[in-house]
PDB file of N, CA and C in Angstrom:
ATOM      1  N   UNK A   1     136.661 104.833 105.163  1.00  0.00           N
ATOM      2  CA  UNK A   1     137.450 105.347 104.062  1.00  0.00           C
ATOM      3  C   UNK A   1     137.715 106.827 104.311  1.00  0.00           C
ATOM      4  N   UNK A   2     138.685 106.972 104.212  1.00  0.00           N
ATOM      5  CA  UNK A   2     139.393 108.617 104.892  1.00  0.00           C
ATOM      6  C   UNK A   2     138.756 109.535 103.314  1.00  0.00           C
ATOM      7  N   UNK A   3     138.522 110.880 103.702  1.00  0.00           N
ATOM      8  CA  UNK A   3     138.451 112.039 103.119  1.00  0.00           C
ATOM      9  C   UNK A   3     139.071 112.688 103.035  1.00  0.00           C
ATOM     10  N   UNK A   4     139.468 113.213 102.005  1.00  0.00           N
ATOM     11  CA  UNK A   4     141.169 114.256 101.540  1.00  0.00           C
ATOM     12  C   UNK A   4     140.071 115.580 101.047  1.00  0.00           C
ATOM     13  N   UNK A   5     140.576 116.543 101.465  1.00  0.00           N
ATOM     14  CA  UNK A   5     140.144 118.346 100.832  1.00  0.00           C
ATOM     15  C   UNK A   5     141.153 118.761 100.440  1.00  0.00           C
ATOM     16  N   UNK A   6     141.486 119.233  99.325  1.00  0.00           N
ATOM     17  CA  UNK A   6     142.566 119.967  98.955  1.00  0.00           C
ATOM     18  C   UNK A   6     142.024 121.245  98.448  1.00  0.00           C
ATOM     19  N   UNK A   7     142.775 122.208  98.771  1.00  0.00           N
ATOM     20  CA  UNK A   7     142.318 123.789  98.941  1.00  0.00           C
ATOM     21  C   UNK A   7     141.145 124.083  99.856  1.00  0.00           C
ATOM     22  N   UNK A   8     140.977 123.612 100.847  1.00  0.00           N
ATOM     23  CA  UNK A   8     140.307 123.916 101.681  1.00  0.00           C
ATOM     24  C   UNK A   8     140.243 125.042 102.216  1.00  0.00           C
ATOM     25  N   UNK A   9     138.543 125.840 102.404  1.00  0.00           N
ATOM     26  CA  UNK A   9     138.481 127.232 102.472  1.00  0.00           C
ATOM     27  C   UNK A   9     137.590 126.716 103.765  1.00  0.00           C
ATOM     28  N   UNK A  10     137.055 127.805 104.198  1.00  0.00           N
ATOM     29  CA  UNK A  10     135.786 128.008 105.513  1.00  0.00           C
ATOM     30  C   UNK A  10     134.737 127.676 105.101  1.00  0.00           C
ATOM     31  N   UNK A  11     134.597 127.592 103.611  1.00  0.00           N
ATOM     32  CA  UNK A  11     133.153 127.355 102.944  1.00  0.00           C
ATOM     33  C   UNK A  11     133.116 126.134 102.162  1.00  0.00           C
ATOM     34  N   UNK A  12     134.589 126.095 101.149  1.00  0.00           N
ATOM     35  CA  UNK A  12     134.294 124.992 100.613  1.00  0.00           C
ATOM     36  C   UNK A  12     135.478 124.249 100.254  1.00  0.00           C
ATOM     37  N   UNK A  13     135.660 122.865  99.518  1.00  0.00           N
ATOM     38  CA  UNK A  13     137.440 122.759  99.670  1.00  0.00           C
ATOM     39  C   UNK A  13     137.309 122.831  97.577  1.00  0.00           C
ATOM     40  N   UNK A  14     138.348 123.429  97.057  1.00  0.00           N
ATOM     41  CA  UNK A  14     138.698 123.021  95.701  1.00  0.00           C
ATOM     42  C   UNK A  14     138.005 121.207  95.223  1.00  0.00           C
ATOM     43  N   UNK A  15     138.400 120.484  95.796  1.00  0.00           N
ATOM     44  CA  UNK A  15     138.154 119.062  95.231  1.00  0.00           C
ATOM     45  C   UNK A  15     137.713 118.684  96.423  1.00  0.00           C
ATOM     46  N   UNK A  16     137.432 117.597  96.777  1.00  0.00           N
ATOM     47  CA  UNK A  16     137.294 116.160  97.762  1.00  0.00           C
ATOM     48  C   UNK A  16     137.602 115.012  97.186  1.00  0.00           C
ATOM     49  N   UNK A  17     138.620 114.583  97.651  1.00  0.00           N
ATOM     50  CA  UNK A  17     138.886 112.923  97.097  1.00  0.00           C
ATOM     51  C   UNK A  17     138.418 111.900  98.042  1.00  0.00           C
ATOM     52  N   UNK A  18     137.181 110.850  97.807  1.00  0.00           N
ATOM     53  CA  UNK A  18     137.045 109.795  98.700  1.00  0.00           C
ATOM     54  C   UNK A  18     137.008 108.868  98.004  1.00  0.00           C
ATOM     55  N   UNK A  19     137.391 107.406  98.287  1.00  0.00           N
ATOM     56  CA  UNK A  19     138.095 106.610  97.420  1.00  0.00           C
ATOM     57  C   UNK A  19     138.817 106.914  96.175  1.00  0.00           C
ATOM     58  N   UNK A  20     138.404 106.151  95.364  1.00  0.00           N
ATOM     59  CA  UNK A  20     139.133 106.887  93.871  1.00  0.00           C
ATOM     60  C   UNK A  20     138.143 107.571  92.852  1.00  0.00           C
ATOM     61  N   UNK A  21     137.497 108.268  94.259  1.00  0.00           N
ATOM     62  CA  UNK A  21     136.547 109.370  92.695  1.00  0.00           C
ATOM     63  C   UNK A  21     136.670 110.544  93.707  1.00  0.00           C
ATOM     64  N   UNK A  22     137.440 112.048  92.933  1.00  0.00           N
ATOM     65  CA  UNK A  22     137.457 113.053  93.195  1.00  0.00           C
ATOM     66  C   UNK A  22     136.497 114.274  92.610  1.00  0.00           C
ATOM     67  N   UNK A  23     135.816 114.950  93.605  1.00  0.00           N
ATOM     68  CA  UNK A  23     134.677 115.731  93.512  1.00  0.00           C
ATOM     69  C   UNK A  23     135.709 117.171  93.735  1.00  0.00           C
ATOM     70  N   UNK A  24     135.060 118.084  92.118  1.00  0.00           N
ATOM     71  CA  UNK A  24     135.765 119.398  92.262  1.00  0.00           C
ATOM     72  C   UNK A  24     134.485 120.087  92.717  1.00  0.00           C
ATOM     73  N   UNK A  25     134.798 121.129  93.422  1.00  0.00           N
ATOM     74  CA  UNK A  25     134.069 122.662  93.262  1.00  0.00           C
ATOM     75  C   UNK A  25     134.085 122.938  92.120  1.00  0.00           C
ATOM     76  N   UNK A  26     132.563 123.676  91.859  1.00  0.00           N
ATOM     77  CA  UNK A  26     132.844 124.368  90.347  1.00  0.00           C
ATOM     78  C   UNK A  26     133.404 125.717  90.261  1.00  0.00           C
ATOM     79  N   UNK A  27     134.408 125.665  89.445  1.00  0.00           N
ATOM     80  CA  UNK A  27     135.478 126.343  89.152  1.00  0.00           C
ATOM     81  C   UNK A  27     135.111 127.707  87.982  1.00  0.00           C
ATOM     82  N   UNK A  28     135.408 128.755  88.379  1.00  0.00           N
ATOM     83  CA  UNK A  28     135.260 129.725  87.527  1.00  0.00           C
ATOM     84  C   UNK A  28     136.654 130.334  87.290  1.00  0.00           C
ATOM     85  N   UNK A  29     136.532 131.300  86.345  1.00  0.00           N
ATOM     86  CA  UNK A  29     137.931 132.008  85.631  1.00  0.00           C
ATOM     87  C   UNK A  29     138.643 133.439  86.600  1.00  0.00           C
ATOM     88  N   UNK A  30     139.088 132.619  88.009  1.00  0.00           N
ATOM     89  CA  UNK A  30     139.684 133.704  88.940  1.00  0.00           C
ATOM     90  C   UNK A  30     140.687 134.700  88.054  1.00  0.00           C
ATOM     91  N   UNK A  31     141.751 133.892  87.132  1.00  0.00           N
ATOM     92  CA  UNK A  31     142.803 134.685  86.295  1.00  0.00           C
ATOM     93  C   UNK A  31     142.142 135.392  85.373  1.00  0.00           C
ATOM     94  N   UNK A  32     140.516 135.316  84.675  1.00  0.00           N
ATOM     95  CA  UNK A  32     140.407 136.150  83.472  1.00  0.00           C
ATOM     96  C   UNK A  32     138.433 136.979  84.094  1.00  0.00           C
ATOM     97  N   UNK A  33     138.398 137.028  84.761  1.00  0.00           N
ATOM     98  CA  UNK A  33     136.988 137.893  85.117  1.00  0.00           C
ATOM     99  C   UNK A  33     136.838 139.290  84.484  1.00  0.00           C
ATOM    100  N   UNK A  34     135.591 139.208  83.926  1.00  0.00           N
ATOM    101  CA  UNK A  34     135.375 140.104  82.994  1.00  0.00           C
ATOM    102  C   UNK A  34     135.473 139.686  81.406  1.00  0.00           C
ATOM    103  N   UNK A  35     136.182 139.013  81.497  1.00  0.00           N
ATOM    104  CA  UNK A  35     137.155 138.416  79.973  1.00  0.00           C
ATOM    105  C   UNK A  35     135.797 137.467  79.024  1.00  0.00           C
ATOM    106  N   UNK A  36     135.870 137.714  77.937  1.00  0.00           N
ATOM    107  CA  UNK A  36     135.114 136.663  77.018  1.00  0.00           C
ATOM    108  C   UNK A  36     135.019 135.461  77.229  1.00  0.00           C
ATOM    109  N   UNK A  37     133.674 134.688  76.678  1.00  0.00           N
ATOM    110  CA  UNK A  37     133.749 133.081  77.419  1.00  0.00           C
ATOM    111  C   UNK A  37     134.856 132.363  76.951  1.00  0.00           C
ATOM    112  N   UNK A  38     135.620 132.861  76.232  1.00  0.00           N
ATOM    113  CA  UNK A  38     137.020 131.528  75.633  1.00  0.00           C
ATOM    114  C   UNK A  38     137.530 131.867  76.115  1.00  0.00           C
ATOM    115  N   UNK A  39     138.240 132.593  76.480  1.00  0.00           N
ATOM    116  CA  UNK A  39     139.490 133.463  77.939  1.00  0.00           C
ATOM    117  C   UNK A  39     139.185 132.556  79.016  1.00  0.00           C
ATOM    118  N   UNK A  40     137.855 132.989  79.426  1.00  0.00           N
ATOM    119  CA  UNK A  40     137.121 132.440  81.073  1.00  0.00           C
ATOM    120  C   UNK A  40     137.112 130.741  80.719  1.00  0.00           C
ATOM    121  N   UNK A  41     136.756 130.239  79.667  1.00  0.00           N
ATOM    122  CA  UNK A  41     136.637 128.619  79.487  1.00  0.00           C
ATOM    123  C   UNK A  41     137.892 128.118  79.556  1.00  0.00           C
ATOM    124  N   UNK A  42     139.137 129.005  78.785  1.00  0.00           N
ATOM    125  CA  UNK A  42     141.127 128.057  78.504  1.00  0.00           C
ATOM    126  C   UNK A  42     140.944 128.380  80.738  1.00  0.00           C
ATOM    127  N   UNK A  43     140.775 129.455  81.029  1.00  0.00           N
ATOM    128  CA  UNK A  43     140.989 129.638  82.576  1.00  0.00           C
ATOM    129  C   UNK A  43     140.372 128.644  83.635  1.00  0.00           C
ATOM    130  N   UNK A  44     139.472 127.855  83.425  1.00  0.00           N
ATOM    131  CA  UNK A  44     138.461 127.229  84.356  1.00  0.00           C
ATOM    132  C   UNK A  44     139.464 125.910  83.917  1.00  0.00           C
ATOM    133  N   UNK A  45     139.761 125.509  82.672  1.00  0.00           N
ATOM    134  CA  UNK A  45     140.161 124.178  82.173  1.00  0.00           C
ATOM    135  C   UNK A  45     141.071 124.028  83.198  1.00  0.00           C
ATOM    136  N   UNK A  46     142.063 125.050  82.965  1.00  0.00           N
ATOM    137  CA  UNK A  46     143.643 125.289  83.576  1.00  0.00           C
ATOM    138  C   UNK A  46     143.430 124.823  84.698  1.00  0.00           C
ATOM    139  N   UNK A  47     142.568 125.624  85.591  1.00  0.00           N
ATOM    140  CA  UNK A  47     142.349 125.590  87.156  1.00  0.00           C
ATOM    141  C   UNK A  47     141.976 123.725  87.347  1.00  0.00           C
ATOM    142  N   UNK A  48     140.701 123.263  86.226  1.00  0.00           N
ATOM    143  CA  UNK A  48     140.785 122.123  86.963  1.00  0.00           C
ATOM    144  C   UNK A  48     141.684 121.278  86.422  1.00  0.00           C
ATOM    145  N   UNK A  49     142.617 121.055  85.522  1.00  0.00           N
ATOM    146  CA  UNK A  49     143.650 120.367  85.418  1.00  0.00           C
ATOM    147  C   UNK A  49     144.865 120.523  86.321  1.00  0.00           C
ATOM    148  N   UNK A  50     144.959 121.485  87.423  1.00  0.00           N
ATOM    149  CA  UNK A  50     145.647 121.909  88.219  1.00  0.00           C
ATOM    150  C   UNK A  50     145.003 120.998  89.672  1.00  0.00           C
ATOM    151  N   UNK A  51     143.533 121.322  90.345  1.00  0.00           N
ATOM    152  CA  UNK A  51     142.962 120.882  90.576  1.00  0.00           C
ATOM    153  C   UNK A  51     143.177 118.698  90.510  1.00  0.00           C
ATOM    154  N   UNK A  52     142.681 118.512  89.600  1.00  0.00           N
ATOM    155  CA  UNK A  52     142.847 116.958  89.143  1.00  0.00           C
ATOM    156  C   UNK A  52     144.504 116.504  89.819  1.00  0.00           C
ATOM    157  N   UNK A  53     145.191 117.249  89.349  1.00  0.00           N
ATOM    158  CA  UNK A  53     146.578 116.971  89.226  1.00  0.00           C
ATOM    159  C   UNK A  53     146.969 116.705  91.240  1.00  0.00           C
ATOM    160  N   UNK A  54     146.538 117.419  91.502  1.00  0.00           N
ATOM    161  CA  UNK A  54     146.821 118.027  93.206  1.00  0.00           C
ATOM    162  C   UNK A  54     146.171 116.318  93.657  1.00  0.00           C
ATOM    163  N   UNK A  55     144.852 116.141  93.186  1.00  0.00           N
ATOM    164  CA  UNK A  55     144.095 114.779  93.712  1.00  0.00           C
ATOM    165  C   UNK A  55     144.808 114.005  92.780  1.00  0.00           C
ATOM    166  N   UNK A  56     145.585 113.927  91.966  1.00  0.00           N
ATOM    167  CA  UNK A  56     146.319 112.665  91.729  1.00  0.00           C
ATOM    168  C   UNK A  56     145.470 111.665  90.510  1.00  0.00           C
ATOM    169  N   UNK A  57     144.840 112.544  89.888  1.00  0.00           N
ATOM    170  CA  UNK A  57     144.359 111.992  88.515  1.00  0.00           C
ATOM    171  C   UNK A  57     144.556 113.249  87.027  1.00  0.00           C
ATOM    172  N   UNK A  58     143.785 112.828  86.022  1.00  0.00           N
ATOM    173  CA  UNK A  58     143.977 113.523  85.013  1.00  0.00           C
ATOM    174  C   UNK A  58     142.152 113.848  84.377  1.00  0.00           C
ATOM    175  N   UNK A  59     142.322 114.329  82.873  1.00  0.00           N
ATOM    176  CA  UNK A  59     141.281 114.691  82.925  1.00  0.00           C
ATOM    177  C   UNK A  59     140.910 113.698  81.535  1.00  0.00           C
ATOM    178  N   UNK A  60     141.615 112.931  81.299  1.00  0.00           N
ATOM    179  CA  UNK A  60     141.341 111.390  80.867  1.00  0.00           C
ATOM    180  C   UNK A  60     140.341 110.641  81.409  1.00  0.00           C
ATOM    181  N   UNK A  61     140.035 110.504  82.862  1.00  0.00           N
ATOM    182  CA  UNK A  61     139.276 110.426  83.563  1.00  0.00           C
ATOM    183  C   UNK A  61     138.394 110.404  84.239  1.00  0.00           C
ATOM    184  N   UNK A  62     137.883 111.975  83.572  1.00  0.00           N
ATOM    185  CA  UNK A  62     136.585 112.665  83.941  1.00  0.00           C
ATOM    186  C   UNK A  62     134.835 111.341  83.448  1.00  0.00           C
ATOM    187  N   UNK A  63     134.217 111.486  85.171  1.00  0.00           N
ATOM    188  CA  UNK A  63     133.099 110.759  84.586  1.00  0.00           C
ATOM    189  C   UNK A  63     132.164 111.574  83.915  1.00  0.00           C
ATOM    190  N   UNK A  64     131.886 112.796  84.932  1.00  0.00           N
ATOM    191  CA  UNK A  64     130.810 113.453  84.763  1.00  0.00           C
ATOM    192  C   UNK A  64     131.393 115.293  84.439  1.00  0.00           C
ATOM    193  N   UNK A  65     130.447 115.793  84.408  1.00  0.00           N
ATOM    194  CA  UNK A  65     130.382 117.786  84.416  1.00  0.00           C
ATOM    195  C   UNK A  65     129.281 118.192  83.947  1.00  0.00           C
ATOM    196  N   UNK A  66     129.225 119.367  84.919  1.00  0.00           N
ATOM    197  CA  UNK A  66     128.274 120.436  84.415  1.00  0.00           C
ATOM    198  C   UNK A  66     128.801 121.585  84.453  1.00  0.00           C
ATOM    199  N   UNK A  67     128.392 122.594  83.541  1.00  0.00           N
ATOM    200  CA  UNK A  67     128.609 124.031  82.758  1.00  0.00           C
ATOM    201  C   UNK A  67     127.560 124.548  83.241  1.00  0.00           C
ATOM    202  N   UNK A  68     127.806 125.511  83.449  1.00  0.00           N
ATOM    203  CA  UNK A  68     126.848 126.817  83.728  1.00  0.00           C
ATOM    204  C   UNK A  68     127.179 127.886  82.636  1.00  0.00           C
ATOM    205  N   UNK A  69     126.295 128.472  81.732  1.00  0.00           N
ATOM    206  CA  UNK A  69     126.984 129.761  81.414  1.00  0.00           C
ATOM    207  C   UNK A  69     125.658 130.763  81.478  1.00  0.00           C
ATOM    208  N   UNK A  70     126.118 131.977  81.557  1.00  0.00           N
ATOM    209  CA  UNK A  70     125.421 133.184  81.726  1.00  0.00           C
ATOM    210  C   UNK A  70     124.573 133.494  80.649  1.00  0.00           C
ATOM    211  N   UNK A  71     124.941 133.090  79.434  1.00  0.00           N
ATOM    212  CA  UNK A  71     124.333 133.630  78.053  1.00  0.00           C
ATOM    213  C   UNK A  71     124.496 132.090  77.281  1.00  0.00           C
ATOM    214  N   UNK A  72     123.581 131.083  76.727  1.00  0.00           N
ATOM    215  CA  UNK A  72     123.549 130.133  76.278  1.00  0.00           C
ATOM    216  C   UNK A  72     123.917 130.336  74.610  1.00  0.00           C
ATOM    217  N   UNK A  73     123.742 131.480  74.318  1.00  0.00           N
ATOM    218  CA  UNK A  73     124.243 131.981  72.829  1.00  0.00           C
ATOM    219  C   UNK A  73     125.819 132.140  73.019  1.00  0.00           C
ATOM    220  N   UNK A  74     126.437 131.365  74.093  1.00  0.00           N
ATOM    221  CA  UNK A  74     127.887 131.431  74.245  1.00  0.00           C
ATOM    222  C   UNK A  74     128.499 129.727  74.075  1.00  0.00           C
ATOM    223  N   UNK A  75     127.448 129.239  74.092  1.00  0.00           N
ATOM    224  CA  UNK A  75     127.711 127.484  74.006  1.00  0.00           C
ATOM    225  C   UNK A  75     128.734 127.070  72.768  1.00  0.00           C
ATOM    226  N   UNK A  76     128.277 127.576  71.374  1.00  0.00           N
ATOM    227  CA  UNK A  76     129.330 126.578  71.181  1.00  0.00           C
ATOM    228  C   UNK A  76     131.286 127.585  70.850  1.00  0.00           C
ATOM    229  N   UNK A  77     131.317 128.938  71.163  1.00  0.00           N
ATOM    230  CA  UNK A  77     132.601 128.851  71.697  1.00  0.00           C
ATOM    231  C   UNK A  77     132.919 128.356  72.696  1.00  0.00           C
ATOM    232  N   UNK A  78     131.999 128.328  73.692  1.00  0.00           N
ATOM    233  CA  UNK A  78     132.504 127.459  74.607  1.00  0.00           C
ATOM    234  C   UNK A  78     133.148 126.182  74.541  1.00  0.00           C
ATOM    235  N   UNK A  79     132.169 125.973  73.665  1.00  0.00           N
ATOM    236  CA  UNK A  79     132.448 124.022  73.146  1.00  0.00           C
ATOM    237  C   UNK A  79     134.173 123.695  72.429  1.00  0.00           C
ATOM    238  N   UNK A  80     134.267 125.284  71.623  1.00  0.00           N
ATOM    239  CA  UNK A  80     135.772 125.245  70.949  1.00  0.00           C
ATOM    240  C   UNK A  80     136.539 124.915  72.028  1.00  0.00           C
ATOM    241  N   UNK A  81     136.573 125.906  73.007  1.00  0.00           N
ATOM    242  CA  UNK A  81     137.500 125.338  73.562  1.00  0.00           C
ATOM    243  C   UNK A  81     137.525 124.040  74.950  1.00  0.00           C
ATOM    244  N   UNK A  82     136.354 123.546  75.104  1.00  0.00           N
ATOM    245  CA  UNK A  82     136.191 122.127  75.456  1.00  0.00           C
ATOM    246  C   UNK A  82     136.681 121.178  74.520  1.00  0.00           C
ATOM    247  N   UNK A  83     136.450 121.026  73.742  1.00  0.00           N
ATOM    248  CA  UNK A  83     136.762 120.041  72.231  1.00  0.00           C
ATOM    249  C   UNK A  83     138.187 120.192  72.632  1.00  0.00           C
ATOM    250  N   UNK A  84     138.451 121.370  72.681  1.00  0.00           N
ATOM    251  CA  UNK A  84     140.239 121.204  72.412  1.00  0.00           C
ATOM    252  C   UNK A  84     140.679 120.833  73.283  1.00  0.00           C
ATOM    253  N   UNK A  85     140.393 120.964  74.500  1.00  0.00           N
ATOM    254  CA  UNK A  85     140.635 120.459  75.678  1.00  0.00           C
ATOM    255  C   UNK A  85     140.234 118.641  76.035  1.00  0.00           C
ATOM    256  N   UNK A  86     139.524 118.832  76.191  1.00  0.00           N
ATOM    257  CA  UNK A  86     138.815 117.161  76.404  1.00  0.00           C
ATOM    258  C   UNK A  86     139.919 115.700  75.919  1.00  0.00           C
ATOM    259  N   UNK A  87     139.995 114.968  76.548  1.00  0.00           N
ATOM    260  CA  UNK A  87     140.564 114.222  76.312  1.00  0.00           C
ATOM    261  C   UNK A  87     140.266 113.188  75.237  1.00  0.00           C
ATOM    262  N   UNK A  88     140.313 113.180  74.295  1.00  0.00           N
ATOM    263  CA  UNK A  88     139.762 112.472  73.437  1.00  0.00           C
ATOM    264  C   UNK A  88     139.363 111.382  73.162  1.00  0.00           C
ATOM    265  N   UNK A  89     138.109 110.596  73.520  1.00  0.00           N
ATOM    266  CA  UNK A  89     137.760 109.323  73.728  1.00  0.00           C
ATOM    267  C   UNK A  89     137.385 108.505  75.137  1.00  0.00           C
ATOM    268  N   UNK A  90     137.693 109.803  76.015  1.00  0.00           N
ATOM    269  CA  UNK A  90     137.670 109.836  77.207  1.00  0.00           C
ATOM    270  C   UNK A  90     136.189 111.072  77.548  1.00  0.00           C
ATOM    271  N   UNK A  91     135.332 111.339  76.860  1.00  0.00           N
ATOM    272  CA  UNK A  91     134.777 112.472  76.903  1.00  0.00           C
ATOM    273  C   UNK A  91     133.641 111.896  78.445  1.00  0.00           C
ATOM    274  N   UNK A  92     133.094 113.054  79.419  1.00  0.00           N
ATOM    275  CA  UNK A  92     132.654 112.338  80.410  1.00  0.00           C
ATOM    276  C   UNK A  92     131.268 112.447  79.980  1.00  0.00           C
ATOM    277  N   UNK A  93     129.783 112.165  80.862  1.00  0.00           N
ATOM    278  CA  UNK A  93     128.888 112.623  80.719  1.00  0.00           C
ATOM    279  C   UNK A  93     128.671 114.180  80.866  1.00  0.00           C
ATOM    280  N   UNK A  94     128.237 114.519  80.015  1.00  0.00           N
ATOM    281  CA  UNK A  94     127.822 116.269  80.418  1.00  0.00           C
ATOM    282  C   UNK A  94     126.701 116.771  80.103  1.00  0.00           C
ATOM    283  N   UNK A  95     126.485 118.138  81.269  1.00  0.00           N
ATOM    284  CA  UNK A  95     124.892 118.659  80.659  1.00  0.00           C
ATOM    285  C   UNK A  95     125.309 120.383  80.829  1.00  0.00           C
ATOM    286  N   UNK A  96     125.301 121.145  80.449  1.00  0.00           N
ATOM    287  CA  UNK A  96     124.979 122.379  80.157  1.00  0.00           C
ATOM    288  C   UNK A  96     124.396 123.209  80.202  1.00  0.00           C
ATOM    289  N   UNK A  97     123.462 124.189  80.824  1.00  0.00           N
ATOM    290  CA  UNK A  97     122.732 124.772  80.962  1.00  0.00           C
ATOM    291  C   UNK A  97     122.992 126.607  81.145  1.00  0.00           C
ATOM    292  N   UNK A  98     122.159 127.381  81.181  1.00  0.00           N
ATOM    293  CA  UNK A  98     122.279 128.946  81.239  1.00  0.00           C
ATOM    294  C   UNK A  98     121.708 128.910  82.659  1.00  0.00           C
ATOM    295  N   UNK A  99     122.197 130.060  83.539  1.00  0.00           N
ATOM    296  CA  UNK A  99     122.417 130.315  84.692  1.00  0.00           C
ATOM    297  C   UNK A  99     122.846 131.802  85.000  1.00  0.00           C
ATOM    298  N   UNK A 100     122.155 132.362  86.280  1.00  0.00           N
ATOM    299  CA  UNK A 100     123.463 133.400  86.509  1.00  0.00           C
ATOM    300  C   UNK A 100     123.843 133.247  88.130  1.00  0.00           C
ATOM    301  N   UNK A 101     125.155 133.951  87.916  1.00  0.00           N
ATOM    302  CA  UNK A 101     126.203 133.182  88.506  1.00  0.00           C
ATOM    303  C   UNK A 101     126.486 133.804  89.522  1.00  0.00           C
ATOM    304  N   UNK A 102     127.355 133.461  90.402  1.00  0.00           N
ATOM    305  CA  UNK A 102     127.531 134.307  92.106  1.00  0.00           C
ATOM    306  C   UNK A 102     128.115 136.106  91.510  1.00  0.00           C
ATOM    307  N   UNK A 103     128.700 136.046  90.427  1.00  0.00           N
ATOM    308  CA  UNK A 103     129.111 137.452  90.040  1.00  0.00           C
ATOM    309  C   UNK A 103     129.214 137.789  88.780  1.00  0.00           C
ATOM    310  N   UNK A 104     128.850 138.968  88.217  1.00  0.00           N
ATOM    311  CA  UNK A 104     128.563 139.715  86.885  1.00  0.00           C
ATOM    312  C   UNK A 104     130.028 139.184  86.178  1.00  0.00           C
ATOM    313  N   UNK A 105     131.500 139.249  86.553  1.00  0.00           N
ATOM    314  CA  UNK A 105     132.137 139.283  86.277  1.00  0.00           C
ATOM    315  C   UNK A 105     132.931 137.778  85.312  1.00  0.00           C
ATOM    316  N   UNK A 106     132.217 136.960  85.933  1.00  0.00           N
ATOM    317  CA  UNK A 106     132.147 135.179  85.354  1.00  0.00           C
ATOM    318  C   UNK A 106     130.867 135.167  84.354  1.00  0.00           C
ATOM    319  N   UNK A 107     131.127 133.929  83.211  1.00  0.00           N
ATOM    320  CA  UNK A 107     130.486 133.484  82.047  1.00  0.00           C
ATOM    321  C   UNK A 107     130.440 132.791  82.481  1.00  0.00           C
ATOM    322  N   UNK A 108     131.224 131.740  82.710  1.00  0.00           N
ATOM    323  CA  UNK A 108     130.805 130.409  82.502  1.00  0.00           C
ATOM    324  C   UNK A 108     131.810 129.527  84.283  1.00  0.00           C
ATOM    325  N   UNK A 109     131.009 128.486  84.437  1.00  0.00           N
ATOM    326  CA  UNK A 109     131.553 127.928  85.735  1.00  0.00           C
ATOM    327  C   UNK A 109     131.694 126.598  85.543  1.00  0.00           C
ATOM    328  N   UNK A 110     132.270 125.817  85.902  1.00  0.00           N
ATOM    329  CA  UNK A 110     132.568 124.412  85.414  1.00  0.00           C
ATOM    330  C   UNK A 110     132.478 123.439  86.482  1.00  0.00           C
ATOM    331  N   UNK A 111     132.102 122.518  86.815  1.00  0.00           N
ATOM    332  CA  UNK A 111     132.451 121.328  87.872  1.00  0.00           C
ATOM    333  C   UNK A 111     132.062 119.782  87.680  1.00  0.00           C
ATOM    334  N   UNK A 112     133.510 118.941  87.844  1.00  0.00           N
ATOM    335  CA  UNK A 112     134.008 118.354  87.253  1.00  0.00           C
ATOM    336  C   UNK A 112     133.929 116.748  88.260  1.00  0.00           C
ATOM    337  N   UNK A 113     134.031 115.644  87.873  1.00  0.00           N
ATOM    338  CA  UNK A 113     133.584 114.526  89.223  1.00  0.00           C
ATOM    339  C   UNK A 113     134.365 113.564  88.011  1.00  0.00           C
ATOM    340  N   UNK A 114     135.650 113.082  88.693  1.00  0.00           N
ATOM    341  CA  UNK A 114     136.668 112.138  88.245  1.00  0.00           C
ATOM    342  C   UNK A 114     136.835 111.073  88.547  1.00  0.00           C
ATOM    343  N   UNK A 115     137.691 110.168  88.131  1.00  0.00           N
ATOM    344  CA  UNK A 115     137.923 108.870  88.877  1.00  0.00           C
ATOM    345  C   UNK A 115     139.507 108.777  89.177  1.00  0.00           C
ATOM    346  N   UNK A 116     139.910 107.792  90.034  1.00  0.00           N
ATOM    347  CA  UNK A 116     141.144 108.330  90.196  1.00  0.00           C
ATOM    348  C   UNK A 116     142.108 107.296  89.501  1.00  0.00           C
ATOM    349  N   UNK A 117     141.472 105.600  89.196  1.00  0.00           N
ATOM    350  CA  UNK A 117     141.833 104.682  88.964  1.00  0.00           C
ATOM    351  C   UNK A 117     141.392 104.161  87.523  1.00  0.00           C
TER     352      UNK A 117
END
C-alpha cells in the first residue's frame, strides 16, 4: 500500500496518507504566534482543514486528536472555539493535556488522525 506526504519537510511531512486514514503533524498557529489561545486555536483549525483538504478528506471524519496547551487554565476557550469548529456529531476521540511547547511563542498545538472513507 503506497504512502503519500504532503508538505513534506527534511524533518517531517504536514500529513501522511496510508490507506484511507490520514496522519497530520501537530499543527500550531504559524499565522498568529504570540496571539491569545482563540487567535492560535481559529489558526491551527484553519491549517488542519487545509491540511485534511490537500489528503482528500474533511474534518467530519476526524477519528482521533490530541491538544497540547501551555497553560491548562486556557482549556475551555479553547474548547469555544473547538465546539464551533467540530463537526457536529462527528466529534473524534480526544485527550488534552498541558505541555510546553517547541516555542514560547505557541499556546496550544493540535494533531489530528482522520479517515478518508
Amino acid at each position: 500500500m503506497a504512502i503519500k506526504r504532503i508538505d513534506a519537510g527534511p524533518r517531517m511531512s504536514g500529513a501522511v496518507v496510508h490507506g484511507n486514514t490520514v496522519y497530520l503533524a501537530g499543527q500550531v498557529a504559524s499565522g498568529a504566534p504570540g496571539k491569545s489561545v482563540t487567535e492560535q486555536t481559529k489558526d491551527v483549525l484553519k491549517r488542519i482543514d487545509d491540511l485534511l483538504a490537500k489528503a482528500g478528506t474533511d474534518k467530519s471524519k476526524l477519528v482521533s486528536a490530541n491538544i497540547w496547551l501551555t497553560d491548562i487554565r486556557e482549556f475551555a476557550k479553547m474548547n469555544e472555539v473547538w465546539d464551533a469548529w467540530v463537526s457536529p456529531g462527528n466529534t473524534p476521540a480526544r485527550a488534552t493535556v498541558q505541555s510546553t511547547l517547541a516555542s514560547p511563542d505557541y499556546c496550544v498545538e493540535i494533531m489530528v488522525v482522520a479517515a478518508k472513507d
